[in-house]
C-alpha atoms as a PDB file:
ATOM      1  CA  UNK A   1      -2.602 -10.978  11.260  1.00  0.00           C
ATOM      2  CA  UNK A   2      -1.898  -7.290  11.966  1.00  0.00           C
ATOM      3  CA  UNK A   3      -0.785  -6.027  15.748  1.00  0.00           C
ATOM      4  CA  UNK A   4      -0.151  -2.736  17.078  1.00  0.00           C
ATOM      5  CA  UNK A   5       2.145  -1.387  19.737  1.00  0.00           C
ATOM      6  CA  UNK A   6       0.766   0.749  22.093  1.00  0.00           C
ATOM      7  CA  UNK A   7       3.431   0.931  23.855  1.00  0.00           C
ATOM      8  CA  UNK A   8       5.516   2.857  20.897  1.00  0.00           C
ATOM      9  CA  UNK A   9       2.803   3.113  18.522  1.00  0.00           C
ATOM     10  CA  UNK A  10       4.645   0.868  16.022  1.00  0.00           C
ATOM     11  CA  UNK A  11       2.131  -0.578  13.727  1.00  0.00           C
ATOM     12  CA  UNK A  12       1.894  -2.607  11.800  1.00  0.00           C
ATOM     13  CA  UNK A  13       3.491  -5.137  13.605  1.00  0.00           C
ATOM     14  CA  UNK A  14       3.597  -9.052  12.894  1.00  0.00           C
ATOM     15  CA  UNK A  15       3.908 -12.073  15.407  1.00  0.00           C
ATOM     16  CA  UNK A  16       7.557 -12.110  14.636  1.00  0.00           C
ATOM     17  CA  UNK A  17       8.011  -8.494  16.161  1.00  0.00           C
ATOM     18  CA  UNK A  18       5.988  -9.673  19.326  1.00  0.00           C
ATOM     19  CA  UNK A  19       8.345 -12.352  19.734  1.00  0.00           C
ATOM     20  CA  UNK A  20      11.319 -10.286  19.136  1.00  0.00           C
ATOM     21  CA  UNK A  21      10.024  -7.925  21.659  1.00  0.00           C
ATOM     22  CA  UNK A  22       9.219 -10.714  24.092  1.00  0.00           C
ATOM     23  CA  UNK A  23      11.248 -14.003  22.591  1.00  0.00           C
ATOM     24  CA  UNK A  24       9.340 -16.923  24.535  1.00  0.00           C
ATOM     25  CA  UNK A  25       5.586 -15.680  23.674  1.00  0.00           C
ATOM     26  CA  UNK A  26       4.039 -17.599  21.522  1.00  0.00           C
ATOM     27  CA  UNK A  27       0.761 -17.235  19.337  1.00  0.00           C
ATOM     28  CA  UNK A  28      -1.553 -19.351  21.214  1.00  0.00           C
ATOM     29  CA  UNK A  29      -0.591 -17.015  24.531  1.00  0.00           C
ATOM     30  CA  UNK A  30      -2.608 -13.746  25.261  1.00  0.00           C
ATOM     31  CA  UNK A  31      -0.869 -10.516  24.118  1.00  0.00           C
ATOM     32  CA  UNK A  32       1.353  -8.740  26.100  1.00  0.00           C
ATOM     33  CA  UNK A  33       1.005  -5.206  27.425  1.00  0.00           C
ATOM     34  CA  UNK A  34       0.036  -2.463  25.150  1.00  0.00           C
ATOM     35  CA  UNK A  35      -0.292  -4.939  22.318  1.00  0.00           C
ATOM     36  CA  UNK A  36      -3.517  -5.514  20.624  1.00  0.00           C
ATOM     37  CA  UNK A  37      -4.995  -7.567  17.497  1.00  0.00           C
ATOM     38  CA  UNK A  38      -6.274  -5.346  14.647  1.00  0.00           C
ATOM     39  CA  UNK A  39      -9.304  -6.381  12.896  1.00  0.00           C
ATOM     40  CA  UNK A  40      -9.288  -5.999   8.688  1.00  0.00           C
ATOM     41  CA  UNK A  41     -11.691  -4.076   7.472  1.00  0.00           C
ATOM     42  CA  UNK A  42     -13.203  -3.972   4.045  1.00  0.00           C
ATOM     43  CA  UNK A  43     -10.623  -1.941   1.253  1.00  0.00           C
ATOM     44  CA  UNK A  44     -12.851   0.681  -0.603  1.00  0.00           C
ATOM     45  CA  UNK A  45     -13.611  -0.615  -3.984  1.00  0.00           C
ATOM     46  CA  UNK A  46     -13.825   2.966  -5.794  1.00  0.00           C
ATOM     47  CA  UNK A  47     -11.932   5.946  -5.642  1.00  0.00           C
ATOM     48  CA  UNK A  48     -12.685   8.942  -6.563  1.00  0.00           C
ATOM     49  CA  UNK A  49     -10.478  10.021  -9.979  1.00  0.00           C
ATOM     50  CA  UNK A  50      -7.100  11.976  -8.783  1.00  0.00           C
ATOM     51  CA  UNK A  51      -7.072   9.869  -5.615  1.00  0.00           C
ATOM     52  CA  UNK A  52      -4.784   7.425  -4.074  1.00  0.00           C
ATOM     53  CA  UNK A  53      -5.862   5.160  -1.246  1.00  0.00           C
ATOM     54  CA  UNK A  54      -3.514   4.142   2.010  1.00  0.00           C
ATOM     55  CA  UNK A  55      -3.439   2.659   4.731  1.00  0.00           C
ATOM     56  CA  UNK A  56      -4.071   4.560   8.172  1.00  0.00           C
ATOM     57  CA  UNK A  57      -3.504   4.597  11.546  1.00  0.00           C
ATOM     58  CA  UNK A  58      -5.525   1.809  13.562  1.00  0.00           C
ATOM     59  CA  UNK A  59      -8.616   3.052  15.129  1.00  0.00           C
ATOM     60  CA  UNK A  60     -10.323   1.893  18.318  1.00  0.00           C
ATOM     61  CA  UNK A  61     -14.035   1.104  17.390  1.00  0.00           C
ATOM     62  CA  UNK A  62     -16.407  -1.090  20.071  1.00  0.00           C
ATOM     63  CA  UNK A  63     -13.189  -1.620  22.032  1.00  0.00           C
ATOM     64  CA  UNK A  64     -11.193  -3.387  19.138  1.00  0.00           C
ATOM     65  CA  UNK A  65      -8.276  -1.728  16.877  1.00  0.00           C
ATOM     66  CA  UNK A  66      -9.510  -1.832  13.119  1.00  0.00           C
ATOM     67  CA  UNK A  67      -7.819  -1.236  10.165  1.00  0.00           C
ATOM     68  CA  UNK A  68      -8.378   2.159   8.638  1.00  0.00           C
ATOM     69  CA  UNK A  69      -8.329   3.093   5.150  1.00  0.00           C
ATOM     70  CA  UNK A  70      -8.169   6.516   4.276  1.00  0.00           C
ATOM     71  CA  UNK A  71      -7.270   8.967   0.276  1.00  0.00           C
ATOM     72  CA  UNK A  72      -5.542  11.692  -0.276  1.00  0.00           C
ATOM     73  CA  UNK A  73      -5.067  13.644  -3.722  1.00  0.00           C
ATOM     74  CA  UNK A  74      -2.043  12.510  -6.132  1.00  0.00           C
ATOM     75  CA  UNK A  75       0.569  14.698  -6.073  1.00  0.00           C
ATOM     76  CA  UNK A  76       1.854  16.297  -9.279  1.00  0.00           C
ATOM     77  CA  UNK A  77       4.927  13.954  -9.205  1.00  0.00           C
ATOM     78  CA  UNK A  78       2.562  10.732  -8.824  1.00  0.00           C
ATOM     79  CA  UNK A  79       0.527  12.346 -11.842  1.00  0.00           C
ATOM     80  CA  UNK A  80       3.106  12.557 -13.876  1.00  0.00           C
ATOM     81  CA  UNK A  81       4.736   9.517 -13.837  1.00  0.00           C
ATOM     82  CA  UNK A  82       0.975   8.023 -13.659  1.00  0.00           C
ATOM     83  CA  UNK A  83       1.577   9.455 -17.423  1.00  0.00           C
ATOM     84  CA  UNK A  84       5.545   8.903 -17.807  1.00  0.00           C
ATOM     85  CA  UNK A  85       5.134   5.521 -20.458  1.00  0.00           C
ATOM     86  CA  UNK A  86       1.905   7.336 -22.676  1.00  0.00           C
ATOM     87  CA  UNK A  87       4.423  10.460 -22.925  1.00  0.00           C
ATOM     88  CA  UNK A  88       7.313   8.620 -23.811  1.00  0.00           C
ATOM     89  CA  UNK A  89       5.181   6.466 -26.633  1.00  0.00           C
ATOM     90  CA  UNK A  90       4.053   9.421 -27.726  1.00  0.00           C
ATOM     91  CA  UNK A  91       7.663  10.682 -28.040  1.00  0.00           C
ATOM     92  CA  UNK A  92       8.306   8.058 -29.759  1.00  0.00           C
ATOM     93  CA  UNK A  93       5.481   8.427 -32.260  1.00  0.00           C
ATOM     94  CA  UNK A  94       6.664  12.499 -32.642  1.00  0.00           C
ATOM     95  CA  UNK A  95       9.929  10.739 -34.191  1.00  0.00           C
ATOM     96  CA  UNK A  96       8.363   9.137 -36.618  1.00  0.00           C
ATOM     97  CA  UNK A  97       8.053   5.606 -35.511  1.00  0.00           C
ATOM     98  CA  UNK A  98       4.516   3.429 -36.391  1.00  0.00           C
ATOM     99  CA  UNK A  99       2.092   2.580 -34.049  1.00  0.00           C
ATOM    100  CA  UNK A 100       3.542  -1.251 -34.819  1.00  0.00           C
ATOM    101  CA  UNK A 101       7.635   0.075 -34.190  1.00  0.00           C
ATOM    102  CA  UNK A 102       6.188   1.876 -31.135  1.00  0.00           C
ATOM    103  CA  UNK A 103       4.437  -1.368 -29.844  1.00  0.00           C
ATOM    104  CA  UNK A 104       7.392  -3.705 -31.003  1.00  0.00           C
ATOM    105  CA  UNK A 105       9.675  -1.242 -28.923  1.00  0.00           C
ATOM    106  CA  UNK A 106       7.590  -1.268 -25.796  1.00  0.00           C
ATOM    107  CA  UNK A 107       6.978  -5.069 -25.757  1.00  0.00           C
ATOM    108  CA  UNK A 108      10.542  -5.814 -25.941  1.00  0.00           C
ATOM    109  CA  UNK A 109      11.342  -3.193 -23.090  1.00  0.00           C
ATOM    110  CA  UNK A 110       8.497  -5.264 -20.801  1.00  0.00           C
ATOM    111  CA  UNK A 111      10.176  -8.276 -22.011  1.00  0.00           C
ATOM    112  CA  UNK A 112       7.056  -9.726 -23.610  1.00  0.00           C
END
């Protein structure tokens, strides 16, 4: 279960930070001030290609805090290492080594 702060707009926060905030409150109890349950919602299945999908900022919908899921583009760092282990098998291939030394090599370095 997922809480938010109001108070500091901390999120996400866990029973353990409600109890470190307030040590004798226990689950069963209601909240405390500015503290509120957020409701899960539903990850998006697809994304649309250069894409990554994160979590959001909790959103007050009918009165209730739900989870919010929400993409942005990849930047050109996350796109290239997206593509760091095909460029350095191809590198590998460039020197000369076989598709089976190549595979061999990058078994081994997964330890499989």
């Amino acid at each position: 279960m997922r809480y938010i702060n109001t108070l500091t707009n901390e999120y996400p926060q866990f029973i353990g930070d409600i109890q470190r905030f307030l040590p004798k409150w226990q689950e069963n109890e209601k909240l405390p001030t500015g503290w509120f349950k957020v409701n899960d919602t539903p990850i998006p299945e697809s994304l649309e290609p250069g894409t990554v999908l994160f979590e959001d900022f909790p959103a007050m919908v009918d009165g209730e805090y739900q989870r919010v899921w929400s993409t942005r583009q990849l930047t050109a760092e996350e796109i290239e290492q997206m593509a760091a282990p095909e460029s350095a098998r191809q590198r590998f291939l460039d020197l000369g080594f076989t598709e089976v030394e190549t595979d061999f090599i990058f078994r081994r370095l997964a330890g499989r």
